[in-house]
N, C-alpha and C. Protein backbone atom coordinates (compact mmCIF):
# COMPACT_ATOMS: atom_id res chain seq x y z
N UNK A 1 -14.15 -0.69 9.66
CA UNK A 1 -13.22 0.42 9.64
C UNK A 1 -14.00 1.72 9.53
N UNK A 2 -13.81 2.89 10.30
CA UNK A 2 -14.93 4.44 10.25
C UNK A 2 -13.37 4.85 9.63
N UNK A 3 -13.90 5.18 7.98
CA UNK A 3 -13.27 6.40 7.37
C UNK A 3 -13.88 7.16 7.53
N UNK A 4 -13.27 8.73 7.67
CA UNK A 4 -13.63 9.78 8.04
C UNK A 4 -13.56 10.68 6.97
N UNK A 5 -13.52 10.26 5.82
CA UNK A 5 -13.04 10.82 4.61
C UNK A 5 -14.42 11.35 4.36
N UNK A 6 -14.49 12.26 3.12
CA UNK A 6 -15.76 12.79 2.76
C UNK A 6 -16.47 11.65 1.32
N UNK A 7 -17.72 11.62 1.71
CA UNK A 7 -18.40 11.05 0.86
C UNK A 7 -17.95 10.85 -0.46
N UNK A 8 -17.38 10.57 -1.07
CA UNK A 8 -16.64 10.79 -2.72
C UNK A 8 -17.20 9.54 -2.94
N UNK A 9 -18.07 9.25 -3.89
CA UNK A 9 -18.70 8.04 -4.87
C UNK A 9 -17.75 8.01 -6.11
N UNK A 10 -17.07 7.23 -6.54
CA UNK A 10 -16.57 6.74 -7.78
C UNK A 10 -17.39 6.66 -8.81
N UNK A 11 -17.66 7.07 -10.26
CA UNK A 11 -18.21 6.77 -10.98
C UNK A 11 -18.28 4.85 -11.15
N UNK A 12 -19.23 4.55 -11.85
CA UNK A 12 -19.15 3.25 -11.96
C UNK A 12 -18.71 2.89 -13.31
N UNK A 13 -17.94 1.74 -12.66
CA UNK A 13 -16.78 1.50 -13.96
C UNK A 13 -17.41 1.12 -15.13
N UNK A 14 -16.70 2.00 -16.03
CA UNK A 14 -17.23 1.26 -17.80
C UNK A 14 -16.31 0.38 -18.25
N UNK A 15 -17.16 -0.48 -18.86
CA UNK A 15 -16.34 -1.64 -20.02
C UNK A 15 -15.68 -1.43 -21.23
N UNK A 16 -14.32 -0.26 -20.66
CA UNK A 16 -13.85 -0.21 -21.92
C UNK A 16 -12.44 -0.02 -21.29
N UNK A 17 -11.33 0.30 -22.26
CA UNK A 17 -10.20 0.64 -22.03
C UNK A 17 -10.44 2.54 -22.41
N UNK A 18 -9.37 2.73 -21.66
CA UNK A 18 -9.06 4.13 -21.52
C UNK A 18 -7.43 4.11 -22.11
N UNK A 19 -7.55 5.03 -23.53
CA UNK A 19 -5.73 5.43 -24.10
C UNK A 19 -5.85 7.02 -23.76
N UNK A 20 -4.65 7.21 -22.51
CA UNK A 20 -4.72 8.35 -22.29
C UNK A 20 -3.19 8.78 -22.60
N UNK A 21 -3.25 10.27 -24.05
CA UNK A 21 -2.12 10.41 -24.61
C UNK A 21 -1.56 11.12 -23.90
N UNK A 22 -0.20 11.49 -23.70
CA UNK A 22 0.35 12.44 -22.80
C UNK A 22 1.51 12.93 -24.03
N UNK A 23 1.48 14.34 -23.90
CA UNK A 23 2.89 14.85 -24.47
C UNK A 23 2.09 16.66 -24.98
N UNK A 24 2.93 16.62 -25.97
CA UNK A 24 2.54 18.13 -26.87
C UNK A 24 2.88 18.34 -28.29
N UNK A 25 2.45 18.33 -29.28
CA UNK A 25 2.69 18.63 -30.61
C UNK A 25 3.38 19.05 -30.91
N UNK A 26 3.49 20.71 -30.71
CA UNK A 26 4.16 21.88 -30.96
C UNK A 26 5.38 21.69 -30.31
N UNK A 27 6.11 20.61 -29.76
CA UNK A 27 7.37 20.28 -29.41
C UNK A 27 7.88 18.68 -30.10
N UNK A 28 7.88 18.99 -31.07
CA UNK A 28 8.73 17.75 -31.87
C UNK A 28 8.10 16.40 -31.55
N UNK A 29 8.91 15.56 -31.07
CA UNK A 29 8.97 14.02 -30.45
C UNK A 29 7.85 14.32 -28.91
N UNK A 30 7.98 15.54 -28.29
CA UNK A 30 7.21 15.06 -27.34
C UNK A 30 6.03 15.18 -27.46
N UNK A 31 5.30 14.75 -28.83
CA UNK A 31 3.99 14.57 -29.18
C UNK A 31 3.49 13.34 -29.66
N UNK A 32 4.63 12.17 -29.51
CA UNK A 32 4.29 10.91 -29.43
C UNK A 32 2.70 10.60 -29.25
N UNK A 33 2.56 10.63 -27.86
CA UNK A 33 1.50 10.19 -26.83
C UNK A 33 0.30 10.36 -27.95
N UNK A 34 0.03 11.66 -28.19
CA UNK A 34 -0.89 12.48 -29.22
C UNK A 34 -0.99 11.74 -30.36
N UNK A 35 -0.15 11.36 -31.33
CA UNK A 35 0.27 11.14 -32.42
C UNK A 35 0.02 9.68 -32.38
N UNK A 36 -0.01 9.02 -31.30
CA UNK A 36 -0.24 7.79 -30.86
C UNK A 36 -1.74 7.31 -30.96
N UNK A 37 -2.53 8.60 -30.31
CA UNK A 37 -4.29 8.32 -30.31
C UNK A 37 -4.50 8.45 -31.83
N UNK A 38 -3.82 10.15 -32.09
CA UNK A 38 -4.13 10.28 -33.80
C UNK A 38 -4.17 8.52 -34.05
N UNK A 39 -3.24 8.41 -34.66
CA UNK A 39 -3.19 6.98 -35.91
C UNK A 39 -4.77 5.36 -35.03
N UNK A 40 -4.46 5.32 -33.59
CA UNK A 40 -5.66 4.83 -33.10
C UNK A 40 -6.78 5.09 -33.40
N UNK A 41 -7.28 6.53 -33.51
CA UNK A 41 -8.47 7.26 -33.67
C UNK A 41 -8.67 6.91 -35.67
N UNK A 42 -7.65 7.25 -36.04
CA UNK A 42 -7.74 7.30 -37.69
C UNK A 42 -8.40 5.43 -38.27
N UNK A 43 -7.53 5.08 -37.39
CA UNK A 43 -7.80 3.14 -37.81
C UNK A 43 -9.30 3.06 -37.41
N UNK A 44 -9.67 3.54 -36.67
CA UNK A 44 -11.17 3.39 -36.30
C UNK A 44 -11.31 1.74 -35.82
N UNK A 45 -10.79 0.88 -35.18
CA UNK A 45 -10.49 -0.31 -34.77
C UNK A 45 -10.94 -0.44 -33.17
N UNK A 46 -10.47 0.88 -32.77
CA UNK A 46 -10.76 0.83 -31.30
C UNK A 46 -11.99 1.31 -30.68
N UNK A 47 -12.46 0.42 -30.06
CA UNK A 47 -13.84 0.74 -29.46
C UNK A 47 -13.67 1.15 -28.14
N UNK A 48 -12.41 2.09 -27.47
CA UNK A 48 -12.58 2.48 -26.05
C UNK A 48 -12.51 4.17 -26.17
N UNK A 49 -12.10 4.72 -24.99
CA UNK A 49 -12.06 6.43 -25.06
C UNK A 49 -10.80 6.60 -24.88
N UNK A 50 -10.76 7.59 -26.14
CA UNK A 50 -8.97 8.48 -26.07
C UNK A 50 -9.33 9.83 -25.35
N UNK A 51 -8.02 10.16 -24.64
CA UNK A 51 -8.14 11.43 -24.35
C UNK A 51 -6.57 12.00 -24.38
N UNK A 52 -6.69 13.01 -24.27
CA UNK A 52 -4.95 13.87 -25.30
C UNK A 52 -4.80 15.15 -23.34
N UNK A 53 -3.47 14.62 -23.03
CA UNK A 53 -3.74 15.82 -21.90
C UNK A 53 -2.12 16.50 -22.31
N UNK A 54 -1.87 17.49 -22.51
CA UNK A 54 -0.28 18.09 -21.77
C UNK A 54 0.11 17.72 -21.13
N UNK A 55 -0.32 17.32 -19.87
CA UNK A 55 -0.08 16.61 -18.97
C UNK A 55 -0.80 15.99 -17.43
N UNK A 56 -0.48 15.10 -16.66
CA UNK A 56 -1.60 14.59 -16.08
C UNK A 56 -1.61 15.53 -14.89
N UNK A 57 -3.04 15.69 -14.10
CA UNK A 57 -3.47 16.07 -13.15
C UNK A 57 -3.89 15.56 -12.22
N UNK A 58 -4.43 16.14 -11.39
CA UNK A 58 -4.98 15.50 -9.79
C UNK A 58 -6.61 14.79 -10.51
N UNK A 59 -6.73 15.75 -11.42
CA UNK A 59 -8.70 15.30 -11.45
C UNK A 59 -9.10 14.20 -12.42
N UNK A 60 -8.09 13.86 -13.43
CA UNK A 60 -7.32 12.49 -13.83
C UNK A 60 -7.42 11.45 -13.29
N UNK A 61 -7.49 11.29 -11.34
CA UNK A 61 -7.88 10.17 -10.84
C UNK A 61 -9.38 9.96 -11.36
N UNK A 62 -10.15 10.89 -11.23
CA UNK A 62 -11.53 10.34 -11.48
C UNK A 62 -11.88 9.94 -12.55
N UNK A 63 -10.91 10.73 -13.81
CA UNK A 63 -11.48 9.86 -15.19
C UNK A 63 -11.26 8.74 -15.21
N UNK A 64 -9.83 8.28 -14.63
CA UNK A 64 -9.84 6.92 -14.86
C UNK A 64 -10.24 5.66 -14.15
N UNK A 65 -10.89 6.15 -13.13
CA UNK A 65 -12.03 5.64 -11.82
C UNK A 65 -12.73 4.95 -12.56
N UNK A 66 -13.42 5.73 -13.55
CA UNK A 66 -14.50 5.10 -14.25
C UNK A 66 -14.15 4.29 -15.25
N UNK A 67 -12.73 3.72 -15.65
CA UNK A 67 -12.13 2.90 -16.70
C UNK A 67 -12.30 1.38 -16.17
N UNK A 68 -12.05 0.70 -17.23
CA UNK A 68 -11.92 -1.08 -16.70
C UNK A 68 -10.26 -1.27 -16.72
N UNK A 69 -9.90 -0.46 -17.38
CA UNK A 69 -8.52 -0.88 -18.01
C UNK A 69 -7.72 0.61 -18.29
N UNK A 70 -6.69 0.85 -18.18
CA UNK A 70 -6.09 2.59 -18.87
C UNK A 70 -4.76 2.23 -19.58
N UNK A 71 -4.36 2.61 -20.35
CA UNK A 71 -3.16 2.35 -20.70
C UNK A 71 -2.46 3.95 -21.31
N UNK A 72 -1.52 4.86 -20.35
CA UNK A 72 -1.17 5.89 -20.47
C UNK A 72 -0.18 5.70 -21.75
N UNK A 73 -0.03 6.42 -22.38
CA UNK A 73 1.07 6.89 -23.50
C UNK A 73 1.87 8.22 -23.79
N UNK A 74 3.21 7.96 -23.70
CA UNK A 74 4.37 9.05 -23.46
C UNK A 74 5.29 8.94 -24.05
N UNK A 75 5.94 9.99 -24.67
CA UNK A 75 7.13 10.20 -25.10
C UNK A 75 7.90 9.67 -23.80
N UNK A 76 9.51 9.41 -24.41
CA UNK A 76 10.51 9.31 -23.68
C UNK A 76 11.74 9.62 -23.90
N UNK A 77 12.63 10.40 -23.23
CA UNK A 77 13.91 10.68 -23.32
C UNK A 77 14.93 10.22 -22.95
N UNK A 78 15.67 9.42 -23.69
CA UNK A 78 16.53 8.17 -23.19
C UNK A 78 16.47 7.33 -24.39
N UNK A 79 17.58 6.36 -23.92
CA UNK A 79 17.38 4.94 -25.05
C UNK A 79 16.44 4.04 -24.58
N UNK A 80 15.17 3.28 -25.12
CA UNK A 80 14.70 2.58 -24.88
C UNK A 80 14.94 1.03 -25.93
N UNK A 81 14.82 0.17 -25.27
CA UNK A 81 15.69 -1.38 -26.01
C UNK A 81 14.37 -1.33 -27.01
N UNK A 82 14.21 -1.40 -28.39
CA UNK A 82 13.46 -2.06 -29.02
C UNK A 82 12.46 -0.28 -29.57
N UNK A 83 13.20 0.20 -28.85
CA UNK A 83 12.39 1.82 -28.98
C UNK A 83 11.04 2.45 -28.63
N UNK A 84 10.68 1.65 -27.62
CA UNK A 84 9.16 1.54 -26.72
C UNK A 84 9.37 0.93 -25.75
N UNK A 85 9.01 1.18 -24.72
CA UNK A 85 8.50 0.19 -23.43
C UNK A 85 7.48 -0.28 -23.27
N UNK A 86 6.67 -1.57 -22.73
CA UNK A 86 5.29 -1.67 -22.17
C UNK A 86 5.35 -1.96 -20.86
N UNK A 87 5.04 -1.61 -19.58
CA UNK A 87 5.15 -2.10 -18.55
C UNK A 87 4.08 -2.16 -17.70
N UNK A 88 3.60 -2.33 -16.40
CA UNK A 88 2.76 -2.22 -15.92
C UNK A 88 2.43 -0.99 -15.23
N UNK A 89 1.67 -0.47 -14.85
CA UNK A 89 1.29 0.81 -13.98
C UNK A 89 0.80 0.52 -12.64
N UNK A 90 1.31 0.62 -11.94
CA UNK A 90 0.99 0.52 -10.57
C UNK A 90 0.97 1.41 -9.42
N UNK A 91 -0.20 1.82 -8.56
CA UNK A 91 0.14 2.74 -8.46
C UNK A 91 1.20 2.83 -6.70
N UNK A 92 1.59 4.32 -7.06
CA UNK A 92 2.56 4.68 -6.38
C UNK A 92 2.46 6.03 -6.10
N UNK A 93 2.58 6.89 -4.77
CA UNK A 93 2.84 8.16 -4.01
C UNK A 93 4.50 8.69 -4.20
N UNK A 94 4.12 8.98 -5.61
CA UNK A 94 5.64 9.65 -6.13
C UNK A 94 5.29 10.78 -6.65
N UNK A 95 5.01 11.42 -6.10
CA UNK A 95 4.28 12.97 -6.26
C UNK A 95 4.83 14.04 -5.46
N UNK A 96 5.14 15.87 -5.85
CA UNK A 96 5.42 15.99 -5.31
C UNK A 96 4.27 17.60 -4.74
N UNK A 97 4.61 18.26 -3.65
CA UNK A 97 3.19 18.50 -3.14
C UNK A 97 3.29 20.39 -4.61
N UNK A 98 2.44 19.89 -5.18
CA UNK A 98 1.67 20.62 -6.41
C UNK A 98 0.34 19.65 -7.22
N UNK A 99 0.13 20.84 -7.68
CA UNK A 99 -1.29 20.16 -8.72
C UNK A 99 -1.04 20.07 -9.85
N UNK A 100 -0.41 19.80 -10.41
CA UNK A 100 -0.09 19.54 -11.86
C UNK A 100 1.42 18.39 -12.26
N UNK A 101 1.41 18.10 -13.14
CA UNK A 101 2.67 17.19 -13.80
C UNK A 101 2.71 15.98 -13.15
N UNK A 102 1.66 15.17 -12.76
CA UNK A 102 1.73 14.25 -12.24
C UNK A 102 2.16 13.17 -12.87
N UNK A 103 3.19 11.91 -12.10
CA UNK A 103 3.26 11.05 -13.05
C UNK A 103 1.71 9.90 -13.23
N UNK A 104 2.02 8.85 -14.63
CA UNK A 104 1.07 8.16 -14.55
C UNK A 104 0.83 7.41 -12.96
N UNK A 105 1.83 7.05 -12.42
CA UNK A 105 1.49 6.36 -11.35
C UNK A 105 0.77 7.09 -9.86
N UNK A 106 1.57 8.47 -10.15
CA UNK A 106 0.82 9.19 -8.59
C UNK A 106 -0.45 9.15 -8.96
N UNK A 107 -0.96 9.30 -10.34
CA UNK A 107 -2.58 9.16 -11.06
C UNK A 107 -2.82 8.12 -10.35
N UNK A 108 -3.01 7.32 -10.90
CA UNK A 108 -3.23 5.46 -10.24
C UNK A 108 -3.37 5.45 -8.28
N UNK A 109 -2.45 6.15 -7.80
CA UNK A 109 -2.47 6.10 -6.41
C UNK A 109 -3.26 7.03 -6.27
N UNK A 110 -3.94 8.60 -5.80
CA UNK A 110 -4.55 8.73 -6.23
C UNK A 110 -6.47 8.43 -6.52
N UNK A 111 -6.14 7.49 -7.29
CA UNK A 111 -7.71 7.21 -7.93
C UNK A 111 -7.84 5.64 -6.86
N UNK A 112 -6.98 5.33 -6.41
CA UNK A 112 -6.79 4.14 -5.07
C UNK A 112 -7.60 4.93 -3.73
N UNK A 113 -6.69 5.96 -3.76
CA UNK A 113 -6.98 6.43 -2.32
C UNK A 113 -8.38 7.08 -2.47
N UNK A 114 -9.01 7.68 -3.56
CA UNK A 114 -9.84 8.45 -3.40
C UNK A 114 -11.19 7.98 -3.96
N UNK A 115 -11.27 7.34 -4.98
CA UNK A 115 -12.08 6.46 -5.68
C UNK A 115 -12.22 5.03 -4.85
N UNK A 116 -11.47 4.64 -4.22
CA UNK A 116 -11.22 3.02 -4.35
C UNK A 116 -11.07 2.16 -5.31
N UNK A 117 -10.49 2.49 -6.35
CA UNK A 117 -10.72 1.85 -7.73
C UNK A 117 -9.11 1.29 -8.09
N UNK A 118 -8.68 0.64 -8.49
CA UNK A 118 -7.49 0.50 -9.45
C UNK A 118 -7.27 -0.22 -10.66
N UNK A 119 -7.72 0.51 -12.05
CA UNK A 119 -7.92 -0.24 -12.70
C UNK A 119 -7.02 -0.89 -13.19
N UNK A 120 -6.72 -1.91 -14.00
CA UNK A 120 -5.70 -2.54 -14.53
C UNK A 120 -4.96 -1.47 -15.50
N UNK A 121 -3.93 -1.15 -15.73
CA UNK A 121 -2.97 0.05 -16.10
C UNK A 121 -1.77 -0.14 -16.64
N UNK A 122 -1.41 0.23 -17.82
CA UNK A 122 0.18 -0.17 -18.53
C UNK A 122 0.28 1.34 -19.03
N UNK A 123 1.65 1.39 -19.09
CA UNK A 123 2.07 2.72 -19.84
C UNK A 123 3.21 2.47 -20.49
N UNK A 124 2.95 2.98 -21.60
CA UNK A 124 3.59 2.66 -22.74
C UNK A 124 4.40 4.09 -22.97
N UNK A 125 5.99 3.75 -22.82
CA UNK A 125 6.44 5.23 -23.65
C UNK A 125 7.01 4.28 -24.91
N UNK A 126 7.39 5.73 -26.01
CA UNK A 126 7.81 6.00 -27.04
C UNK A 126 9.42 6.75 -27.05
N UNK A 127 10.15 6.11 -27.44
CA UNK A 127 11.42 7.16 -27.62
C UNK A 127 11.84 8.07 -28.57
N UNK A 128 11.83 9.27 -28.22
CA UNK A 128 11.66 10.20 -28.77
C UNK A 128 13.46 10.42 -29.32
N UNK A 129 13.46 11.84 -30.04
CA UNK A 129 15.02 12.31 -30.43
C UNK A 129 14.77 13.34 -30.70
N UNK A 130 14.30 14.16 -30.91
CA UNK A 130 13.95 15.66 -31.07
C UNK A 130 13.19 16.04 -29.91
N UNK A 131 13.16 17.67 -29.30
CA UNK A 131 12.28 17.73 -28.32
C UNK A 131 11.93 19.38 -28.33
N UNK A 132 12.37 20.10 -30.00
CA UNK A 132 12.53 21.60 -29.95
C UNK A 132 11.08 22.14 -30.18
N UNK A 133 10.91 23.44 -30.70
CA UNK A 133 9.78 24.10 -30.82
C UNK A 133 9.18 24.11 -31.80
N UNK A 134 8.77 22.71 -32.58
CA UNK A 134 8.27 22.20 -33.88
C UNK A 134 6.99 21.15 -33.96
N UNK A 135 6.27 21.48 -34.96
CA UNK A 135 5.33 20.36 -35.45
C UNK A 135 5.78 19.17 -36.06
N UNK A 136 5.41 17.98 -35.72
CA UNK A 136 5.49 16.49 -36.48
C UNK A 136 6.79 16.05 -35.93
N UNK A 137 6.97 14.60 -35.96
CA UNK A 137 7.75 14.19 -35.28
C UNK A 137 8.80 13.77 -36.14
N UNK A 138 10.19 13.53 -35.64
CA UNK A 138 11.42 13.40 -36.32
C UNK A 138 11.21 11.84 -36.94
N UNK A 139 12.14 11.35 -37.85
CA UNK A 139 11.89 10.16 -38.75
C UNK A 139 11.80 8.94 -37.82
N UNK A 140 13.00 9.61 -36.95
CA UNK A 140 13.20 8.09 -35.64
C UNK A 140 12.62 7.91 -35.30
N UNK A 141 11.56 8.88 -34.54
CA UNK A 141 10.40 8.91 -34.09
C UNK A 141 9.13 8.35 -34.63
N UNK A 142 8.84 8.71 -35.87
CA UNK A 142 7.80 7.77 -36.42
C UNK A 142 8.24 6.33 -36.91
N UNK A 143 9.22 6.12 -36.86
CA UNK A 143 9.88 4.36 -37.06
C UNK A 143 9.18 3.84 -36.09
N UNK A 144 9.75 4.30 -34.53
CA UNK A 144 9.55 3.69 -33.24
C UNK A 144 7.71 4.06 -32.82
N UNK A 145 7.33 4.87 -33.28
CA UNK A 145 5.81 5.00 -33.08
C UNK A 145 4.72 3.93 -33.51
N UNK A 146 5.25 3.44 -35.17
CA UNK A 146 4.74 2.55 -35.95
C UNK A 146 5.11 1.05 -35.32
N UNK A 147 6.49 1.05 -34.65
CA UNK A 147 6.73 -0.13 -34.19
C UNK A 147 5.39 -0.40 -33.05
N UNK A 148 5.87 0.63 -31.80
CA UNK A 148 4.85 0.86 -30.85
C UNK A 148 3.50 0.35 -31.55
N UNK A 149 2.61 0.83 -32.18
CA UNK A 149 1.58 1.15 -32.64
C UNK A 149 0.66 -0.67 -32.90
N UNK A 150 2.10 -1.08 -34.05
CA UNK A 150 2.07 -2.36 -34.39
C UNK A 150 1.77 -3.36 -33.01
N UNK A 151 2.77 -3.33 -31.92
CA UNK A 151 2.75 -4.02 -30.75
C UNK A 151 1.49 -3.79 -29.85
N UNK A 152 1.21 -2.67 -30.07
CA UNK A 152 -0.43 -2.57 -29.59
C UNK A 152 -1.44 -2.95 -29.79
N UNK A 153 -1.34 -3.05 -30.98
CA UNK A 153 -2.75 -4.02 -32.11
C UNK A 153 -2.50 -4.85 -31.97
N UNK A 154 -1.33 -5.61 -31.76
CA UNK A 154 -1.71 -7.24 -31.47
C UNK A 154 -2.02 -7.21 -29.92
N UNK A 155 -1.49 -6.72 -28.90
CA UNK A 155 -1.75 -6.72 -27.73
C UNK A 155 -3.31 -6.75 -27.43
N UNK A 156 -4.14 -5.60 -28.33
CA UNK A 156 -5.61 -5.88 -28.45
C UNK A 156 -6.07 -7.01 -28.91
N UNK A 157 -5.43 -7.11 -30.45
CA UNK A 157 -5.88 -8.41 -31.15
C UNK A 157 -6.23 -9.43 -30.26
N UNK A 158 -4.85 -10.02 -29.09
CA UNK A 158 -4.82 -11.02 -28.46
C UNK A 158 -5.68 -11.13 -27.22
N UNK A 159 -6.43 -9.51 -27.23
CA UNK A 159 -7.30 -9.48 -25.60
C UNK A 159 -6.65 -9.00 -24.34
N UNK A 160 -5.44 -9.14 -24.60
CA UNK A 160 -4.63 -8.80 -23.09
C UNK A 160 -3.64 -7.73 -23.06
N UNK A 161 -4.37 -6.22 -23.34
CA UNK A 161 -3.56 -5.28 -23.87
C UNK A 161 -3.42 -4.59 -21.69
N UNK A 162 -4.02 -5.04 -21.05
CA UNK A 162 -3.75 -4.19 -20.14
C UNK A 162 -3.72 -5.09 -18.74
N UNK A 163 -3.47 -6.72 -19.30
CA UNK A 163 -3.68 -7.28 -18.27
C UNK A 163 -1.87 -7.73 -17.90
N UNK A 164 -2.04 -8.54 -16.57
CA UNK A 164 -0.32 -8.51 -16.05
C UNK A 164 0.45 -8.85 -17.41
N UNK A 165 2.07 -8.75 -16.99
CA UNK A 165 2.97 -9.17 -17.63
C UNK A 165 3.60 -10.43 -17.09
């Protein structure tokens, strides 16, 4: 096959998982994602790389080029059954034409088309209930975070935090 594309080398993949937080502090509940690495980062348990964005970008494909594994984390607005989701990430051209606010998946597609890479990928939201112009998250919110949090550590515990469902 002659791609005509420009030379772009992928970093070479590291052996770790990638928790990439998504949300904002200074807005209530939608600082889950954040609040999510916090308590990860505090346990000191995890041996992969966190990173905290506002939100995802185009140049996002390449960090996670270089991942074995990513597992995005997000607030959510809505009812979620059990008050978290885990699902898979796959990627997908659901983007729309700008550079910024990307979802996790246009990321993933993306780091396909441009990297050649797709690493194994879950994204996990959090359900949020507050979403105003405040620090720390509402009570519901840290119930369902701790739940989250809990379901994650065993997901590691067991080895298969980012592999199919």
């Amino acid at each position: 096959m002659n791609d005509q594309r420009p030379n772009v080398r992928p970093p070479e993949p590291a052996a770790e998982t990638l928790l990439l937080g998504i949300g904002n502090s200074g807005r209530g509940d939608d600082g889950l994602g954040w609040a999510f690495l916090d308590r990860i980062r505090r346990a000191a348990a995890f041996a992969g790389r966190l990173e905290y964005r506002y939100q995802l970008q185009v140049e996002d494909a390449a960090l996670i080029s270089s991942a074995q594994r990513v597992v995005f984390v997000d607030s959510w607005q809505g009812e979620l059954p059990g008050g978290f989701c885990w699902q898979p990430c796959a990627p997908a051209a659901d983007f729309e034409f700008t550079t910024h606010a990307l979802s996790p998946q246009a990321v993933m597609h993306l780091c396909r088309d441009l990297y050649r890479r797709t690493p194994r990928a879950h994204l996990l939201t959090i359900q949020g209930s507050r979403w105003d112009l405040s620090t720390g998250l509402s009570p519901a919110a840290e119930g369902r975070l701790e739940q989250a949090l809990r379901f994650f550590r065993e997901r590691m515990a067991a080895g298969d935090a980012a592999e199919p469902d």
